[in-house]
N, C-alpha and C. Protein backbone atom coordinates (compact mmCIF):
# COMPACT_ATOMS: atom_id res chain seq x y z
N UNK A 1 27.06 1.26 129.76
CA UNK A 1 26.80 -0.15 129.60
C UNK A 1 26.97 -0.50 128.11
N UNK A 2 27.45 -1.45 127.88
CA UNK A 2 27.81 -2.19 126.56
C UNK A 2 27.08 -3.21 126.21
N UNK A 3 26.47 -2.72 125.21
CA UNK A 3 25.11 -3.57 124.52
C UNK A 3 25.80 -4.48 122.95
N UNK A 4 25.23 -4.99 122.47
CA UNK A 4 25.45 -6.01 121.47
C UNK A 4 25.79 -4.94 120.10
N UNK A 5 24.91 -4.25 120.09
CA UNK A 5 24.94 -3.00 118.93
C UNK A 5 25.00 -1.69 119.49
N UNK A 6 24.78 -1.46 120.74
CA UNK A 6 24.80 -0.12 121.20
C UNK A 6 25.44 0.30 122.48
N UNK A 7 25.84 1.18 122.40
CA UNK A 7 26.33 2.04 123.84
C UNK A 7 24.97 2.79 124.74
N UNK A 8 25.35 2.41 126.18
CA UNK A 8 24.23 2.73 126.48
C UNK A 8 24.81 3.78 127.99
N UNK A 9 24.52 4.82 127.85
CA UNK A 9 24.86 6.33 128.91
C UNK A 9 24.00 6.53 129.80
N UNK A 10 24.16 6.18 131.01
CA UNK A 10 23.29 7.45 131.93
C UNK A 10 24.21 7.98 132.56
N UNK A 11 23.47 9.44 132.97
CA UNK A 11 23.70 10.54 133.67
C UNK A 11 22.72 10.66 134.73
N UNK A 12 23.17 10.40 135.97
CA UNK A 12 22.40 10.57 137.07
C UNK A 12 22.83 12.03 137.71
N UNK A 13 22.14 13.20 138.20
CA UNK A 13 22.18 13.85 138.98
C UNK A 13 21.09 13.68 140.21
N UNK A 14 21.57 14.59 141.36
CA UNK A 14 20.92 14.49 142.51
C UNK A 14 20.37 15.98 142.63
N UNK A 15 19.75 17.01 141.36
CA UNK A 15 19.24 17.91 141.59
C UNK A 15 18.07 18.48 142.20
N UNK A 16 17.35 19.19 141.70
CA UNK A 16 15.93 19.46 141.87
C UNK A 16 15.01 19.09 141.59
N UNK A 17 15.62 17.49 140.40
CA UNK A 17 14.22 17.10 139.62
C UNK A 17 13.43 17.97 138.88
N UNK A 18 12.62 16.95 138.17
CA UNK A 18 11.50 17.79 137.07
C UNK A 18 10.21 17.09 137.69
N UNK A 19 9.15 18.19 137.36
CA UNK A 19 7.36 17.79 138.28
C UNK A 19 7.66 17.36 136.56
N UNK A 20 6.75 16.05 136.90
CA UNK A 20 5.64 15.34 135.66
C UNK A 20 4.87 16.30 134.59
N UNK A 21 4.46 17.54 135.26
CA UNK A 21 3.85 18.44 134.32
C UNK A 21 5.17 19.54 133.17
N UNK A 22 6.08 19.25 133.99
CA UNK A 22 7.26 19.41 132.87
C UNK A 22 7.94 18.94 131.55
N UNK A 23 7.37 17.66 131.94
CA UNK A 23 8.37 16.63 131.22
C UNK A 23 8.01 16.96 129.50
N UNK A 24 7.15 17.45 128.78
CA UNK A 24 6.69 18.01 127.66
C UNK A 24 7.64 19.25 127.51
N UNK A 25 8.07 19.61 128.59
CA UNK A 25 8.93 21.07 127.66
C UNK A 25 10.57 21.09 128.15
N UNK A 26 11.21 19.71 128.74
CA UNK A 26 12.67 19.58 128.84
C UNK A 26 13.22 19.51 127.61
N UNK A 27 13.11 19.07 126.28
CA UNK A 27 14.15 19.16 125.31
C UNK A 27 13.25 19.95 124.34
N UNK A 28 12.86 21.14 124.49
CA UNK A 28 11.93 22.22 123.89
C UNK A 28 13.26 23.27 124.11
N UNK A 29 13.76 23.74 122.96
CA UNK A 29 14.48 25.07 122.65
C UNK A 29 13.83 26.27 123.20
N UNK A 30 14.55 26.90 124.44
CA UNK A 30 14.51 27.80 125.00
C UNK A 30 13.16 28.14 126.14
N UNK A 31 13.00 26.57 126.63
CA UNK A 31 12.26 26.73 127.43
C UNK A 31 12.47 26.14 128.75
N UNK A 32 12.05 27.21 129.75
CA UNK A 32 12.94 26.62 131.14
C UNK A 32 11.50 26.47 132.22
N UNK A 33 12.07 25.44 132.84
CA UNK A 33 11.10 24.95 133.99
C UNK A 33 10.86 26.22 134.77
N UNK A 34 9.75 26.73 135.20
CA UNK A 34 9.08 27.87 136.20
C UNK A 34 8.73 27.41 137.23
N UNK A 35 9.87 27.53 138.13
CA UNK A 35 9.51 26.90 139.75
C UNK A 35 10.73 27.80 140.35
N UNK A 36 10.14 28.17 141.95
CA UNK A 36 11.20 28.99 142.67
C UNK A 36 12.69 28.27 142.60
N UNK A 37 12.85 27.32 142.65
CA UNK A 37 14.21 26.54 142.81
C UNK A 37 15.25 27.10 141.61
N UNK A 38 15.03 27.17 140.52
CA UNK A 38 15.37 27.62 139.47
C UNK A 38 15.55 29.04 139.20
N UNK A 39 14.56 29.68 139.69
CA UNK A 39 14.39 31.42 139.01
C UNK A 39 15.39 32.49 138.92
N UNK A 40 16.97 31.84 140.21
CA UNK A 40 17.75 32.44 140.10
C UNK A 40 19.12 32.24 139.20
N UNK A 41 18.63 30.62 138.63
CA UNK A 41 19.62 30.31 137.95
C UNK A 41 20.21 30.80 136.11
N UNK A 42 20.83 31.33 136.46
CA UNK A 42 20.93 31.82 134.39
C UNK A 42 21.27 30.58 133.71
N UNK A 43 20.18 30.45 132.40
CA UNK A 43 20.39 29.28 131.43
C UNK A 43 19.69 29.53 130.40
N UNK A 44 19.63 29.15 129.34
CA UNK A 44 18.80 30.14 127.39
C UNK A 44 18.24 28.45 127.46
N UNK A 45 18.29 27.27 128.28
CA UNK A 45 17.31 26.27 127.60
C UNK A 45 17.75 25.76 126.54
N UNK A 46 18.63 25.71 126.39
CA UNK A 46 19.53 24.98 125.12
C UNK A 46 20.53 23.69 125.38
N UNK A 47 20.45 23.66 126.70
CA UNK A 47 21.56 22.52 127.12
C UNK A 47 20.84 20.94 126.39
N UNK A 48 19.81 20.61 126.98
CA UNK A 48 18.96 19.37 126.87
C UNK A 48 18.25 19.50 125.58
N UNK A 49 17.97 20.34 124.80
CA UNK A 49 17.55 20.30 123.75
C UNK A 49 18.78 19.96 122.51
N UNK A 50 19.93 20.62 122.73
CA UNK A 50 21.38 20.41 121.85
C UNK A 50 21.53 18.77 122.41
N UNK A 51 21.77 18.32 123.17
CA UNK A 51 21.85 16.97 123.58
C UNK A 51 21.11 16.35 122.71
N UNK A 52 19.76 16.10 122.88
CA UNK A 52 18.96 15.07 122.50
C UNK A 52 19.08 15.36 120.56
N UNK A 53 19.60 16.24 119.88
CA UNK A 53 19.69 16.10 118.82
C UNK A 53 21.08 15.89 118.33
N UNK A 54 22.01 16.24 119.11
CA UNK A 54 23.33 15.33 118.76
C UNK A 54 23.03 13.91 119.05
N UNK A 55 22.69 13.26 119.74
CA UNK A 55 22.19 12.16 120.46
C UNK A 55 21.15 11.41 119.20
N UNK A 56 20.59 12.19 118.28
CA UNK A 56 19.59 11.82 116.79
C UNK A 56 20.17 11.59 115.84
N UNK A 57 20.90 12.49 116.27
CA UNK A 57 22.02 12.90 114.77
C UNK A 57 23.00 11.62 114.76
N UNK A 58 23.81 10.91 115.67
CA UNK A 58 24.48 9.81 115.66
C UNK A 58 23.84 8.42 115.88
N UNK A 59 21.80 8.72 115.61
CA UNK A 59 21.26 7.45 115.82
C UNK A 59 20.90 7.21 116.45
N UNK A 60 21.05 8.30 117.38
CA UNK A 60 20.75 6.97 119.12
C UNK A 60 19.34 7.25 119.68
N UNK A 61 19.09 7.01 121.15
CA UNK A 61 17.78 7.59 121.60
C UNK A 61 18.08 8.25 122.93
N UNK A 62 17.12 8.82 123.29
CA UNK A 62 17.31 9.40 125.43
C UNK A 62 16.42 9.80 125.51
N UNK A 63 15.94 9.20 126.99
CA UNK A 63 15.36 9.43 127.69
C UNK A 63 15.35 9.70 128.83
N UNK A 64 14.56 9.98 129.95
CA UNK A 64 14.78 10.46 131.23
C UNK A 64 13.40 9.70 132.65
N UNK A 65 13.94 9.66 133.51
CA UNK A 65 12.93 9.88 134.34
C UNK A 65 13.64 10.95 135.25
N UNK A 66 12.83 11.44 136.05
CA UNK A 66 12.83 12.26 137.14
C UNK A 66 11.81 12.31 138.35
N UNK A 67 12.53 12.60 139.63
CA UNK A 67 11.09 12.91 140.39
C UNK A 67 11.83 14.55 141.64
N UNK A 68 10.76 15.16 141.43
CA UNK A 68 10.76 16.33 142.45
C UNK A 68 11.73 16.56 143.51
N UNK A 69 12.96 17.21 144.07
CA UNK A 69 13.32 16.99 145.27
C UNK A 69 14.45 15.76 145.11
N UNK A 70 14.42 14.86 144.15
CA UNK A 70 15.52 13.63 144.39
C UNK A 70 16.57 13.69 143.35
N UNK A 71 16.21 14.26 141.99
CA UNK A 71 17.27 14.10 140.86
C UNK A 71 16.51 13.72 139.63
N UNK A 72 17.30 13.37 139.00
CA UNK A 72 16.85 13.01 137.04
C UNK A 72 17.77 11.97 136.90
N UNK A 73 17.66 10.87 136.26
CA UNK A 73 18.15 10.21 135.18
C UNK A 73 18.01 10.24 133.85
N UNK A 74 19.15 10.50 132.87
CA UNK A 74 19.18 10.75 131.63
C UNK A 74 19.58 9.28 131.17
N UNK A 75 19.39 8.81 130.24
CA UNK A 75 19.55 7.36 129.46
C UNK A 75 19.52 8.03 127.81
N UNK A 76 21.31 7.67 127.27
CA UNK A 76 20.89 7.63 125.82
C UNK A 76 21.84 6.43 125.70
N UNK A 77 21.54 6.26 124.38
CA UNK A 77 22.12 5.14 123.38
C UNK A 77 22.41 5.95 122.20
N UNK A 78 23.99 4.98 121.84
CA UNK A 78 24.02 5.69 120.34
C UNK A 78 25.01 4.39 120.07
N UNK A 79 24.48 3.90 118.81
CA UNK A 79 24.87 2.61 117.57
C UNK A 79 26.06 2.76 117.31
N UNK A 80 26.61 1.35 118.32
CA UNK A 80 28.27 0.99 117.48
C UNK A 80 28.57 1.55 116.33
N UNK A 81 27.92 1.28 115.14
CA UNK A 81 28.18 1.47 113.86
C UNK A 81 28.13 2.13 113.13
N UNK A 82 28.06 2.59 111.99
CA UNK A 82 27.57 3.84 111.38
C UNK A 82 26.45 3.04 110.74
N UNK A 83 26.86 1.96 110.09
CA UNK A 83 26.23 1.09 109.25
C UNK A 83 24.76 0.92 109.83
N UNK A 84 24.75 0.77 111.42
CA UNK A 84 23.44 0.38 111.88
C UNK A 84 22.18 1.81 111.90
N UNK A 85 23.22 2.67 111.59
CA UNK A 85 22.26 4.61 112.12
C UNK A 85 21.64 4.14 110.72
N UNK A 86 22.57 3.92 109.48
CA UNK A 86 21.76 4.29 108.20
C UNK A 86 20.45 3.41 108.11
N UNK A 87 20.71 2.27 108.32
CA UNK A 87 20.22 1.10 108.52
C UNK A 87 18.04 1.59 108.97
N UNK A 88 18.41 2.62 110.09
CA UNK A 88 17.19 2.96 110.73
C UNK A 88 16.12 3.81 110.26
């Protein structure tokens, strides 16, 4: 979506979702959700944490909701401009 000053991204998947008691350790370096759904999957926890700081680094913001069983939505923004990052 195309905002006045900003670009605005989501990423919808239809995964496994994140429980509410997660949501404190998704963009935490090297830390992975502990639930059977997951335990067989290989990942170091670096995907969503490298995101949300490239995503800083050009200004912008993200966020997420999620619910259990249905998927995640990811939402970032990052500033037309350069002018507007310094600006902040």
């Amino acid at each position: 979506m195309e905002k006045k000053d900003q670009w605005e991204f989501q990423v919808i998947d239809t995964g496994i979702g994140f429980a509410k008691e997660d949501f404190d350790i998704i963009f935490k370096e090297f830390k992975r959700v502990e639930s059977p759904e997951v335990i067989d999957i290989l990942g170091s926890g670096l995907g969503l944490p490298i995101t949300r700081k490239l995503v800083y680094m050009h200004g912008g913001t993200i966020s997420f909701t999620s619910e259990v069983g249905k998927g995640s939505t990811f939402v970032f923004t990052i500033p037309k401009s350069l002018d507007q990052k310094n600006q902040e």
